[in-house]
Protein backbone atom coordinates (compact mmCIF):
# COMPACT_ATOMS: atom_id res chain seq x y z
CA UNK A 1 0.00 0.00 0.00
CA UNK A 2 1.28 3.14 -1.15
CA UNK A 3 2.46 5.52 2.08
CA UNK A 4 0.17 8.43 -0.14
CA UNK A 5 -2.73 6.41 1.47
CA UNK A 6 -2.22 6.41 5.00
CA UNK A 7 -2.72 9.43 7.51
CA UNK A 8 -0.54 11.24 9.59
CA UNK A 9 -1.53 11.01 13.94
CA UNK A 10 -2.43 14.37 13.30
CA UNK A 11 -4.82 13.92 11.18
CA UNK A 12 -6.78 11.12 12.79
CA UNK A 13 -7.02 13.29 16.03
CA UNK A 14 -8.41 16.44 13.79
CA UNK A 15 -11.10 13.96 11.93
CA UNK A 16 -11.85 12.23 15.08
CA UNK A 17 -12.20 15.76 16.67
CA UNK A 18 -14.38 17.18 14.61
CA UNK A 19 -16.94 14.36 13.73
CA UNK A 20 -17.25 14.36 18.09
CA UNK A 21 -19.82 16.91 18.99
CA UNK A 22 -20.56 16.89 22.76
CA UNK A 23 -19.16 13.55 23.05
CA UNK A 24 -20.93 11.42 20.20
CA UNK A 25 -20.77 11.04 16.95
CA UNK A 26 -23.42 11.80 14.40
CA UNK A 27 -25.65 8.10 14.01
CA UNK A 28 -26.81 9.23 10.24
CA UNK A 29 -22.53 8.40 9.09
CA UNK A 30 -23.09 4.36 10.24
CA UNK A 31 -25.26 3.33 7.14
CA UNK A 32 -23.37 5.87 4.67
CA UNK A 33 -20.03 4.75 5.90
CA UNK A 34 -21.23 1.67 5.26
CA UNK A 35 -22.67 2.15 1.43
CA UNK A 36 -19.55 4.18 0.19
CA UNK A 37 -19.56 7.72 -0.66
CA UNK A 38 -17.13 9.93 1.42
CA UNK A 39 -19.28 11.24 4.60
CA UNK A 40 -19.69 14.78 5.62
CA UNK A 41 -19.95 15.69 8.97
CA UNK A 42 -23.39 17.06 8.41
CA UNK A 43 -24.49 13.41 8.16
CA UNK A 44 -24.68 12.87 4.41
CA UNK A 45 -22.11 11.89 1.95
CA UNK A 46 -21.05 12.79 -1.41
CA UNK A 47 -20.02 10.50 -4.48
CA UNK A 48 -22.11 7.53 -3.82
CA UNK A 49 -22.28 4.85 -5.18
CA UNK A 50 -18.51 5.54 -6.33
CA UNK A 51 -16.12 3.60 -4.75
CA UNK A 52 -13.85 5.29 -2.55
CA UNK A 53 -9.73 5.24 -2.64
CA UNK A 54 -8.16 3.65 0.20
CA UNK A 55 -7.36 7.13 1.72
CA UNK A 56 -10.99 8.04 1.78
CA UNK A 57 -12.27 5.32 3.22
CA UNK A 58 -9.55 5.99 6.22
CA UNK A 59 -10.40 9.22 6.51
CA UNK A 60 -14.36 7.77 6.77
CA UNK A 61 -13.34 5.45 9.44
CA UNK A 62 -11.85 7.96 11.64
CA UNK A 63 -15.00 10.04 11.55
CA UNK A 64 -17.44 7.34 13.09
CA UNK A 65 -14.77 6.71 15.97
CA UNK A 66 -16.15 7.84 19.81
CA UNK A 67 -14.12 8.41 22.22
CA UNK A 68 -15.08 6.91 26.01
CA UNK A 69 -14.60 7.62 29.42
CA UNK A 70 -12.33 5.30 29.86
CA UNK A 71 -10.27 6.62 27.42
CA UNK A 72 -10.13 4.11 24.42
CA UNK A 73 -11.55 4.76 20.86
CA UNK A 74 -14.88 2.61 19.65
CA UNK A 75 -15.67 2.51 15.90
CA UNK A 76 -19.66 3.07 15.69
CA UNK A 77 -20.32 1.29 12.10
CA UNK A 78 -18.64 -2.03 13.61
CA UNK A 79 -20.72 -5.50 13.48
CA UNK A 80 -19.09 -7.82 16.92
CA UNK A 81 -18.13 -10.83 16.49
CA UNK A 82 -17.03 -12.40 19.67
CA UNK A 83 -14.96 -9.92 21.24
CA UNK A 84 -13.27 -8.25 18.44
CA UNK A 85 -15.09 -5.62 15.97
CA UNK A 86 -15.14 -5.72 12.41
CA UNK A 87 -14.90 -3.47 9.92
CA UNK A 88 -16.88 -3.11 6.17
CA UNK A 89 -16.33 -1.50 3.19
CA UNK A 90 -12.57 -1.34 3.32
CA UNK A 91 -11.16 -1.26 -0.30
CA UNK A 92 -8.96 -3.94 0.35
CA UNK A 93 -11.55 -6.36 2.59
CA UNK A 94 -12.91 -7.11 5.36
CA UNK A 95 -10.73 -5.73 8.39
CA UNK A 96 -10.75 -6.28 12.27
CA UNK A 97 -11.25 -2.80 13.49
CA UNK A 98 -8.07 -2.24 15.24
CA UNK A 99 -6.06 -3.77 12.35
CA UNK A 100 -7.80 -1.38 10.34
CA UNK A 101 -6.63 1.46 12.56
CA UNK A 102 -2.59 0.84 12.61
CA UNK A 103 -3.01 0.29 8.72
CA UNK A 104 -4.54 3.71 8.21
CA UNK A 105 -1.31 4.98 9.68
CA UNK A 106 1.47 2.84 9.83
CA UNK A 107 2.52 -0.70 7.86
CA UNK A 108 2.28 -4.34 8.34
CA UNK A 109 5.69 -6.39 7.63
CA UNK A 110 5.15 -8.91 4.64
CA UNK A 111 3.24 -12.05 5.64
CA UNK A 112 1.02 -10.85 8.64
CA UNK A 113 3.83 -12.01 11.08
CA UNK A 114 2.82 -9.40 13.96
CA UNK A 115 -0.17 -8.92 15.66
CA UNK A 116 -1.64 -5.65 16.23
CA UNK A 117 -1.74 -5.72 20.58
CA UNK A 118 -3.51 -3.51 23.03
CA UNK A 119 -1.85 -1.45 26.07
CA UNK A 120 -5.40 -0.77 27.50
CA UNK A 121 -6.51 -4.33 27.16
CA UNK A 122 -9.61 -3.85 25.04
CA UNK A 123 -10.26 -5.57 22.13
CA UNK A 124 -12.74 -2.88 21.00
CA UNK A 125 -10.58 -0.14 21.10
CA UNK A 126 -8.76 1.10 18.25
CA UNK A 127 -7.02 4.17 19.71
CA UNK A 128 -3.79 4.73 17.92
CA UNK A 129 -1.71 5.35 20.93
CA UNK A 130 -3.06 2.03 22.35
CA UNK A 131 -2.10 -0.39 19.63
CA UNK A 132 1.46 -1.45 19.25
CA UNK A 133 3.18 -3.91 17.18
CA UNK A 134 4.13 -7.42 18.65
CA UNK A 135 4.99 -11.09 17.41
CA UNK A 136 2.86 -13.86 18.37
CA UNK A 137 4.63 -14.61 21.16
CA UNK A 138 5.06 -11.52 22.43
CA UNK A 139 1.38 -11.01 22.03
CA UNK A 140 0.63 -14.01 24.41
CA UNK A 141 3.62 -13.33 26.92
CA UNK A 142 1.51 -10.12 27.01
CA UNK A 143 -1.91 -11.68 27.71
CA UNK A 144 -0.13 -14.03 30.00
CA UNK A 145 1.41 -11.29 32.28
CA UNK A 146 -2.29 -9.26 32.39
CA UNK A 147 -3.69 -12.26 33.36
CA UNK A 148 -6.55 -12.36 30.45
CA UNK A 149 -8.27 -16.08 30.02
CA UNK A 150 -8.28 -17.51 27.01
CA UNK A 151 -11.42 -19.71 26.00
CA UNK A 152 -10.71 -23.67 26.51
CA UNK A 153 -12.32 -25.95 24.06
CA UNK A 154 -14.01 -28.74 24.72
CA UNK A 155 -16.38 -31.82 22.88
CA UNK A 156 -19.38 -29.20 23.52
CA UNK A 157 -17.90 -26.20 22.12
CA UNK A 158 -16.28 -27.99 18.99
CA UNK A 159 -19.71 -29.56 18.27
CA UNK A 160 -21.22 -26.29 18.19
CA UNK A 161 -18.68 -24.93 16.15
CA UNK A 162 -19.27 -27.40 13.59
CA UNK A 163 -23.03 -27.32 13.62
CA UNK A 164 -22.61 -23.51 13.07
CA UNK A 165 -20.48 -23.93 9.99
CA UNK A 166 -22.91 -26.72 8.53
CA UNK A 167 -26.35 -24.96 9.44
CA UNK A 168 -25.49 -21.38 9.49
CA UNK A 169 -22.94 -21.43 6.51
CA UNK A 170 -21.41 -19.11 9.28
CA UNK A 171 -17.35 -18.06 7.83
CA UNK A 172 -14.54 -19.92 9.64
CA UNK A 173 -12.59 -16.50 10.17
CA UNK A 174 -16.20 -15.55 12.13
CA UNK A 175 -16.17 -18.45 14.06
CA UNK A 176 -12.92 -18.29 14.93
CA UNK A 177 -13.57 -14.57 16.15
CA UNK A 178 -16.56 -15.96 17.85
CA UNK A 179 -14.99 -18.58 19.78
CA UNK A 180 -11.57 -16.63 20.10
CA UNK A 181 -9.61 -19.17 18.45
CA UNK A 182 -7.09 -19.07 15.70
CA UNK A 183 -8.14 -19.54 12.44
CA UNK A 184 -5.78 -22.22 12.11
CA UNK A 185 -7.50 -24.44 14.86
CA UNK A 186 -11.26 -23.37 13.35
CA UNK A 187 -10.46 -24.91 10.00
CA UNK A 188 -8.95 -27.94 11.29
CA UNK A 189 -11.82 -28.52 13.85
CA UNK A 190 -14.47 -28.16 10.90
CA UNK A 191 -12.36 -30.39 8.79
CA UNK A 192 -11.90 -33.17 11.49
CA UNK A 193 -8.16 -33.30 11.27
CA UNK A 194 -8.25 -32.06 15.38
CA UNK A 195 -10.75 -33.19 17.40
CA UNK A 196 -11.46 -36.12 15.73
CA UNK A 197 -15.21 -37.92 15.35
CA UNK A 198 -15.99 -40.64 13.66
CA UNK A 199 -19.98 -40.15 13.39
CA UNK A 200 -19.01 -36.54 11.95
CA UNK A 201 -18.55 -35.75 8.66
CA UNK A 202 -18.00 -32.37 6.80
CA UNK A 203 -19.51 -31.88 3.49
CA UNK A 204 -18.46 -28.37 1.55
CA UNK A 205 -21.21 -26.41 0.08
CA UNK A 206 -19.06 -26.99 -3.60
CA UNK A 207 -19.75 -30.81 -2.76
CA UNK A 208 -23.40 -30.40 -2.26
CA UNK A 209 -23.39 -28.01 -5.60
CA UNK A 210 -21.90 -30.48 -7.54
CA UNK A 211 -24.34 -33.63 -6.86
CA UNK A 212 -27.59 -31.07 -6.76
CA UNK A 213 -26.03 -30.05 -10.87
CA UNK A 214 -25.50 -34.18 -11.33
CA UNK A 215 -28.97 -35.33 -10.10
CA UNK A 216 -31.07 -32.41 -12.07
CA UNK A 217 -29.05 -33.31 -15.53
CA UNK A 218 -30.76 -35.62 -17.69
C-alpha cells in the first residue's frame, strides 16, 4: 500500500475531533459509511455509489470513531463478532477494526507475522496510541502477564462450532472470532483433522453443488 494512502496522527485526532460533537458522533454516518460515498460531517455523503480510494475510506473510518470515558476509541459502524469488531467497506476487505486502525497509519511487515496488541486491554478499542506492534509470542507473553483467560475448548464447544459452519454457513474466520480461536485451529476442527469424530462428517457447500447439478441433468 502506497504511504500516499495512509494518515498522519495528526490527522486522525483532527477527523476524530471534529466528527465528536458533545461527546458522540453523528448516528446518520453508520449506514453511509457503510454504502460508500465519502461522509460529511453534516451526516450525508457525497459521491455515492462511487467507490472510494483507500485514503478516503480511512479518513471515513476515523469520523465514526467515539471516544469513552475510559479513554479508548470505539468505531460506531462495527458489526461484533465475539470480542473483536469488524470493519466493512474497506477497499482492500474485510478488516478487524483495530487492524484497520494501525493500517490507516502505519505498515504491516510482509506475511502478517505481527499482531496488532492492546496497552489498555480492550479488544474494542482502536485508539492509535493504544495499539502497538508485537509477534505472536510476544502477544501471548503479554496476555499471559495481564492475566486475560483464554477460551478452553471442549467436545461441547467444537460440536457447536461445527453445527454452526454446517447450518449457518457461518465463515470460519467468524467463528474463529466468535470462539476466540485461531483460524488455524477453526479450520482444522471443521475439517476433522483435530478433534477427531468418527460419526461426523464435513460436506463443503461446492460438494453439495456439484451432486444437486448431477442429479437435475438428464
Amino acid at each position: 500500500m502506497s504511504q500516499l494512502e495512509k494518515l498522519s496522527i495528526a490527522t486522525i485526532n483532527k477527523l476524530v475531533g471534529k466528527a465528536v460533537v458533545r461527546g458522540k458522533v453523528n448516528r446518520k454516518l453508520v449506514p453511509l459509511f457503510r454504502r460508500g460515498g465519502q461522509l460529511k460531517l453534516d451526516g450525508t455523503s457525497s459521491g455515492y455509489p462511487r467507490k472510494r480510494t483507500q485514503r478516503e475510506f480511512y479518513e471515513d473510518f476515523w469520523m465514526c470513531v467515539e471516544p469513552q470515558s475510559n479513554g479508548c476509541w470505539y468505531h460506531i459502524a462495527r458489526k461484533y463478532f465475539g470480542p473483536y469488531a469488524h470493519c466493512q467497506g474497506n477497499p482492500s476487505g474485510e478488516r478487524l477494526v483495530h487492524r484497520c486502525a494501525w493500517e490507516s497509519f502505519a505498515s504491516l511487515p510482509e506475511g502478517r507475522s505481527k499482531h496488532i496488541c492492546h496497552t489498555c486491554d480492550n479488544p474494542r478499542c482502536c485508539r492509535p496510541d493504544h495499539l502497538f506492534l508485537g509477534t505472536p509470542f510476544e502477544n501471548q507473553y503479554d496476555s499471559k502477564r495481564k492475566g486475560r483467560n483464554h477460551i478452553k475448548l471442549d467436545w461441547e464447544r467444537v460440536n457447536e462450532i461445527r453445527a454452526l459452519r454446517l447450518s449457518e454457513k457461518i465463515r470460519i474466520k467468524k467463528l474463529a472470532a466468535l470462539f476466540n480461536i485461531s483460524y488455524k485451529n477453526t479450520y482444522r476442527i471443521i475439517h476433522n483433522t483435530i478433534w477427531k469424530d468418527s460419526t461426523y462428517i464435513y460436506v463443503s457447500n461446492r460438494s453439495i453443488q456439484r451432486k444437486q447439478t448431477s442429479a437435475n441433468q438428464p
